[in-house]
C-alpha atoms as a PDB file:
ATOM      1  CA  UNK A   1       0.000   0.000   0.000  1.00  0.00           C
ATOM      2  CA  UNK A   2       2.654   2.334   1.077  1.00  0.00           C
ATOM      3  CA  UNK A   3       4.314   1.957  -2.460  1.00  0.00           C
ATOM      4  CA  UNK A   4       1.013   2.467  -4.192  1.00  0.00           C
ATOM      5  CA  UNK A   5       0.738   5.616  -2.073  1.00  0.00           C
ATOM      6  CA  UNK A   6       4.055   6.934  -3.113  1.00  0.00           C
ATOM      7  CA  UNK A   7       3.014   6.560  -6.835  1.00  0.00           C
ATOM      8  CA  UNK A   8       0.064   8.077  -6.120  1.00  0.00           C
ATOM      9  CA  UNK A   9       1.788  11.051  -5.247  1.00  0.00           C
ATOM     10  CA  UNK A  10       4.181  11.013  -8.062  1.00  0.00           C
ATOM     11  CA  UNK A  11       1.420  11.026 -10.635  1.00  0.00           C
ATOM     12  CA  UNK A  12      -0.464  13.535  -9.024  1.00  0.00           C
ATOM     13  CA  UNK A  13       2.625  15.870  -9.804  1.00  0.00           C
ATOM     14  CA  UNK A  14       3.085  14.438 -13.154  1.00  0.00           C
ATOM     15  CA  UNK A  15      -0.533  15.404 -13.828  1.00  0.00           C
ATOM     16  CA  UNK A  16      -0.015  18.789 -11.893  1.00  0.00           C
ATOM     17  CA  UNK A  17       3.083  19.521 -14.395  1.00  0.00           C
ATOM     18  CA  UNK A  18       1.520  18.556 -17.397  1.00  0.00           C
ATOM     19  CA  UNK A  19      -1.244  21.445 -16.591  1.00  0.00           C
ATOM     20  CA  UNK A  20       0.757  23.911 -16.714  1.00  0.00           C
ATOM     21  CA  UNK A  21       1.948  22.794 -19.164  1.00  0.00           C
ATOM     22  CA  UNK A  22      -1.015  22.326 -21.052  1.00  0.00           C
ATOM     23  CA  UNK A  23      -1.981  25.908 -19.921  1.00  0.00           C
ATOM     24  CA  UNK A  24       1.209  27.701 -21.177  1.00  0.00           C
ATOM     25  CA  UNK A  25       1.583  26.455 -24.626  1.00  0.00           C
ATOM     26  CA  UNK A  26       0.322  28.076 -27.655  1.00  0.00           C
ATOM     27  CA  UNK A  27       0.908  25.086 -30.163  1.00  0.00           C
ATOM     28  CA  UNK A  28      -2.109  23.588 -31.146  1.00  0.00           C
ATOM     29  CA  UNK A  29      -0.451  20.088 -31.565  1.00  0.00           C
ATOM     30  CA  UNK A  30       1.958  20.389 -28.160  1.00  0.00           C
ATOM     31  CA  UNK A  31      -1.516  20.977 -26.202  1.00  0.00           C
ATOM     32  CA  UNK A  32      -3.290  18.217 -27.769  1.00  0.00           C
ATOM     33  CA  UNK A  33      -0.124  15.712 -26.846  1.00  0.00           C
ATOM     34  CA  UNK A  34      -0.228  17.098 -23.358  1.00  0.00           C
ATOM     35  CA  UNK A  35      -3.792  16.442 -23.418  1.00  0.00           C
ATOM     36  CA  UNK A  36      -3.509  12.750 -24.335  1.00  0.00           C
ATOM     37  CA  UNK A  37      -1.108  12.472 -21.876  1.00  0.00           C
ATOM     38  CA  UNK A  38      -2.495  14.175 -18.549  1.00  0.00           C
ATOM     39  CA  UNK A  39      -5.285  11.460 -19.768  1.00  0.00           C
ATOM     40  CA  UNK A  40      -3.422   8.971 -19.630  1.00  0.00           C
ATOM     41  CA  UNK A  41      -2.102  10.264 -16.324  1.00  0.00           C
ATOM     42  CA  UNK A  42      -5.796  10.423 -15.042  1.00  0.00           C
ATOM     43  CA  UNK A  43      -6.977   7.272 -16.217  1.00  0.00           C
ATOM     44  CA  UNK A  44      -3.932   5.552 -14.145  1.00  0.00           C
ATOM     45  CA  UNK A  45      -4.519   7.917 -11.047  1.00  0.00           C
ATOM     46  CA  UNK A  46      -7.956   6.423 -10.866  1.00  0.00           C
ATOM     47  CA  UNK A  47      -6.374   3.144 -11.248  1.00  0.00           C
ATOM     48  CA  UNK A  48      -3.906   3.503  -8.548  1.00  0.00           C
ATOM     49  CA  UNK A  49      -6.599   5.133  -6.382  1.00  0.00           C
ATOM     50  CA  UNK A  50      -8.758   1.849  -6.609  1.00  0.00           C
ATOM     51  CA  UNK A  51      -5.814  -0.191  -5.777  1.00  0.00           C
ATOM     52  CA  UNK A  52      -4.979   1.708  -2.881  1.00  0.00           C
ATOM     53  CA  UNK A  53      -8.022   1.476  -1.136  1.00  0.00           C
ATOM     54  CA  UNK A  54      -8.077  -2.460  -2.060  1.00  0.00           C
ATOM     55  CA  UNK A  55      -4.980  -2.575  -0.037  1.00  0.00           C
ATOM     56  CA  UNK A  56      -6.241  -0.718   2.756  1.00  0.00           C
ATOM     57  CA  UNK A  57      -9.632  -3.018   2.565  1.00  0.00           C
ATOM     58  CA  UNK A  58      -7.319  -6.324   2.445  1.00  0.00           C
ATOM     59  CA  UNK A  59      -5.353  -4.799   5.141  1.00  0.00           C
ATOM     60  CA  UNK A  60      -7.398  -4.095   7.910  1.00  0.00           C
ATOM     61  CA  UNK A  61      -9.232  -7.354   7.270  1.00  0.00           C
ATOM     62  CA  UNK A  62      -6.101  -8.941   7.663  1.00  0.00           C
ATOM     63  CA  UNK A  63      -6.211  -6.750  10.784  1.00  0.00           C
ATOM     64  CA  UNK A  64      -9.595  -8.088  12.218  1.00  0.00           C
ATOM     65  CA  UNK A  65      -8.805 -11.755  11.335  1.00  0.00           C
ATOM     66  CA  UNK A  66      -5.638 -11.435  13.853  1.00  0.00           C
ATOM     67  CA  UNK A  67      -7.411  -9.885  15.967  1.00  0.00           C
ATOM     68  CA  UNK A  68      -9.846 -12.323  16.626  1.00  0.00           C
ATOM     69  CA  UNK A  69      -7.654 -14.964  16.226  1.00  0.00           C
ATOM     70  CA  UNK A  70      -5.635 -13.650  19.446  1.00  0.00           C
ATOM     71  CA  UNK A  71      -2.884 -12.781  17.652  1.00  0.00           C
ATOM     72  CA  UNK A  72      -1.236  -9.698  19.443  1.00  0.00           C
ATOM     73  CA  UNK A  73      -1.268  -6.247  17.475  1.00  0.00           C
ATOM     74  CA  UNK A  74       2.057  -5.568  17.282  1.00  0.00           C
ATOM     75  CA  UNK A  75       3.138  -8.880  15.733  1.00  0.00           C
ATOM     76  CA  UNK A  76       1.788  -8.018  12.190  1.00  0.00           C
ATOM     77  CA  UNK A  77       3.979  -4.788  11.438  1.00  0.00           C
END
């Protein structure tokens, strides 16, 4: 989880850069590549997002299922 966090992060700068990117060119075709590609950037931010919060799902049932079975709280980190 903490890795997909950490991309996460990176692609939300990637995206962030490619806006202003997007915002300060003039060419026609530049801002239609940076278009396709903040996209792209989106479309795998949502991705990444969904993953994340399967981890975190998995995770703390992982969690519970010690729990119950007695298993001290420490012992999983």
């Amino acid at each position: 989880s903490g890795q997909h966090e950490t991309l996460l992060d990176a692609l939300q700068s990637r995206i962030n850069g490619l806006t202003t990117d997007f915002v300060n060119r003039d060419d026609p075709s530049q801002r239609a590549r940076l278009a396709a590609d903040r996209q792209k950037a989106l479309q795998e931010l949502d991705r990444l997002r969904t993953q994340v919060a399967a981890d975190r799902a998995a995770l703390s049932d992982l969690s519970e299922q010690a729990r119950r079975a007695g298993v001290p709280a420490g012992w999983l980190r």
